[in-house]
Protein backbone atom coordinates (compact mmCIF):
# COMPACT_ATOMS: atom_id res chain seq x y z
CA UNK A 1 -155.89 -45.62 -16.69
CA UNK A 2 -151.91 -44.55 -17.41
CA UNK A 3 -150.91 -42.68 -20.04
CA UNK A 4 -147.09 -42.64 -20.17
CA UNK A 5 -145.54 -39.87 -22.73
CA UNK A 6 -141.91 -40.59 -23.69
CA UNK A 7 -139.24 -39.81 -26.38
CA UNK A 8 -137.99 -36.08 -25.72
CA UNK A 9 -134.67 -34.98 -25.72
CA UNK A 10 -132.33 -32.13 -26.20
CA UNK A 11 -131.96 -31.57 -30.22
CA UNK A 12 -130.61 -28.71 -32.48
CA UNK A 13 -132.72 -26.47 -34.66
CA UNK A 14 -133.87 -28.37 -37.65
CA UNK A 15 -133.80 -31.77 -36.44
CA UNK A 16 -136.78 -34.07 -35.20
CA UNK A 17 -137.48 -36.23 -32.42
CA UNK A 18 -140.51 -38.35 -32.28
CA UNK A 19 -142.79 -38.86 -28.72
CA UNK A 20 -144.95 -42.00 -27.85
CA UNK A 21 -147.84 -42.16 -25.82
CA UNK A 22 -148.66 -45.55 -24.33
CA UNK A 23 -152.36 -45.77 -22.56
CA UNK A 24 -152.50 -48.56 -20.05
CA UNK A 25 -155.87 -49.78 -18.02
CA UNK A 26 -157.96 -49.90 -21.07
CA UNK A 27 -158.73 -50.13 -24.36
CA UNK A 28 -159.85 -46.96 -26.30
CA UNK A 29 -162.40 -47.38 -29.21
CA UNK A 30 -163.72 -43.93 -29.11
CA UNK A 31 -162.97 -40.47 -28.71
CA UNK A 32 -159.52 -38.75 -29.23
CA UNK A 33 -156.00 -38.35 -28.66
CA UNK A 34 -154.13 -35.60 -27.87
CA UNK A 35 -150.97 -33.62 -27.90
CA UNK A 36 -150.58 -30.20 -25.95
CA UNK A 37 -147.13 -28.40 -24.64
CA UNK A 38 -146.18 -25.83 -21.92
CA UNK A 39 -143.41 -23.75 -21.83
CA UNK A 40 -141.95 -21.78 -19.16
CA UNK A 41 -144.49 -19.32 -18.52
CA UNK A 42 -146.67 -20.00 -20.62
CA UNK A 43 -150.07 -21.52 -20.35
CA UNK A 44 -150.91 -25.21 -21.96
CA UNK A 45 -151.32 -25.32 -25.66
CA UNK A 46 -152.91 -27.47 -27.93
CA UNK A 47 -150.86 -28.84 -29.91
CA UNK A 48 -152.91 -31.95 -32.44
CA UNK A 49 -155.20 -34.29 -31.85
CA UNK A 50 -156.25 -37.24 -33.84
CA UNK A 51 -159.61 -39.31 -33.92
CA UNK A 52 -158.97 -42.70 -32.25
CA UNK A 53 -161.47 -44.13 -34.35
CA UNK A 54 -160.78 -43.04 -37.63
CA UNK A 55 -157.66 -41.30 -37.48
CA UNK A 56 -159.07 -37.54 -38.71
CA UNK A 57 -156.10 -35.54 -37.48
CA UNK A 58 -155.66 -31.55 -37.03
CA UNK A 59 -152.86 -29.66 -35.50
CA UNK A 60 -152.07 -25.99 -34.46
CA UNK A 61 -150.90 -23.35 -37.40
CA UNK A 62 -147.56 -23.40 -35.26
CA UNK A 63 -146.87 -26.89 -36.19
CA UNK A 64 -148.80 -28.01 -39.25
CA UNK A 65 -146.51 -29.39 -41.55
CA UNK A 66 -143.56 -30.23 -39.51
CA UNK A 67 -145.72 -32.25 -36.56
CA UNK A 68 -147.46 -35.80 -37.67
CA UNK A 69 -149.57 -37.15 -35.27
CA UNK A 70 -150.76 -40.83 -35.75
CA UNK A 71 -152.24 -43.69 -33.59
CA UNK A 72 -151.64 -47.03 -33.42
CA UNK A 73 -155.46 -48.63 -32.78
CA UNK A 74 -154.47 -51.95 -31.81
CA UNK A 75 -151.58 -51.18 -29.15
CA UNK A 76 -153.62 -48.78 -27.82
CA UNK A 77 -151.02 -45.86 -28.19
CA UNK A 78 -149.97 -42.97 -30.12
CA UNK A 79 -147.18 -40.65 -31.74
CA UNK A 80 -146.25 -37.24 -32.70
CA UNK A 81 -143.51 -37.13 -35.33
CA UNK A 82 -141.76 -33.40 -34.78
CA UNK A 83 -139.43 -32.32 -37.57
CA UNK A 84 -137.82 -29.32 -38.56
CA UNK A 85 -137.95 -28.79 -35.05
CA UNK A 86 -137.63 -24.66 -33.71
CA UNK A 87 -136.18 -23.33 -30.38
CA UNK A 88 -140.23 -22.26 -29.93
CA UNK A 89 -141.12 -25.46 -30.02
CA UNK A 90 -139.50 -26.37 -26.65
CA UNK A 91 -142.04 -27.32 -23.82
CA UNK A 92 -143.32 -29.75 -21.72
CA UNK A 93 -145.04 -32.32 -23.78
CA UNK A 94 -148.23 -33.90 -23.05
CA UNK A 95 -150.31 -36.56 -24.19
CA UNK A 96 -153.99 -36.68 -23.41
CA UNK A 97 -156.93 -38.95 -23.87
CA UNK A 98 -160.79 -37.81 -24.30
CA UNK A 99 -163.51 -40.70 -24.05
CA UNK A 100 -166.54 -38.43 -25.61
CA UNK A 101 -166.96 -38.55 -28.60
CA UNK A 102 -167.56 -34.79 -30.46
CA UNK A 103 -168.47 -34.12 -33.92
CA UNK A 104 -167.65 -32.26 -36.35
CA UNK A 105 -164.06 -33.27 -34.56
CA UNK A 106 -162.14 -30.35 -35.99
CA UNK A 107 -164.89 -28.43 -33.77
CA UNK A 108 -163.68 -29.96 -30.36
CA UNK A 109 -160.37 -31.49 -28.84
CA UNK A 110 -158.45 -28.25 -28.55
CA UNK A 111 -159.31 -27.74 -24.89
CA UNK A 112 -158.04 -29.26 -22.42
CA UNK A 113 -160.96 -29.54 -20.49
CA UNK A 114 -162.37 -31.98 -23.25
CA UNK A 115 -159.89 -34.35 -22.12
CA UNK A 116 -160.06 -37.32 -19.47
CA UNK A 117 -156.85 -38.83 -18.69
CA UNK A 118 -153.03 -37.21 -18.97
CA UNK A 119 -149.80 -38.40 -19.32
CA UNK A 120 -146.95 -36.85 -17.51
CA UNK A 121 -144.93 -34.93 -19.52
CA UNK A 122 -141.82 -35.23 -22.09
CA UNK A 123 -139.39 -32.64 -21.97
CA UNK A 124 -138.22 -31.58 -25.73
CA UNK A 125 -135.72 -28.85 -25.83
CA UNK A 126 -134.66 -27.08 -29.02
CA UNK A 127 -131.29 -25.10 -29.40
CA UNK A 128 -130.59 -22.81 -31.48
């Protein structure tokens, strides 16, 4: 299994940028997806995560309201929309992929531990 994490870019304060995840090997029909970031010296965050079956979503306080995450079920990938974007927001992104399923799912998915497979990492970089 491949997960490939693309889309980041250099953008100003304010504006929005919008990362794919593309999962290649298999086809997921449970479980979750996953967005966390790193920044320099800093450990990994979580960032959202979405129900692959289902599409129950939750994010961190630090992005919910700017940050849509969504899935696409039948191409077997999925997105995180950024707006209003903030020169905290700049990390290493990274897409992730858990196979157990966990319920309630607003109880599980933060860790990264909980997750299987990882993609390798979008830079997004916010100036101010």
């Amino acid at each position: 299994v491949q997960l490939q994490a693309f889309g980041g870019g250099l953008v100003q304060t304010g504006d929005s940028l919008r990362l794919s995840c593309a999962a290649s090997g298999r086809t997921f029909s449970s479980g979750a997806m996953g967005w966390f970031r790193q920044a320099p010296g800093k450990e990994r965050e979580f960032v959202s995560a979405i129900q692959w079956n289902g599409g129950t979503t939750y994010y961190a306080d630090s992005v919910k309201g700017r940050f849509t995450i969504s899935r696409d079920y039948a191409k077997n990938t999925g997105n995180l929309q950024m707006n209003s974007l903030k020169p905290e927001d700049t990390a290493v992104y990274y897409c992730a992929v858990a196979l157990t399923e966990y319920y309630p799912f607003t109880n599980y998915y933060r860790s990264a531990e909980e997750y299987n497979y990882w993609g390798q990492g979008t830079q997004v970089t916010v100036s101010s």
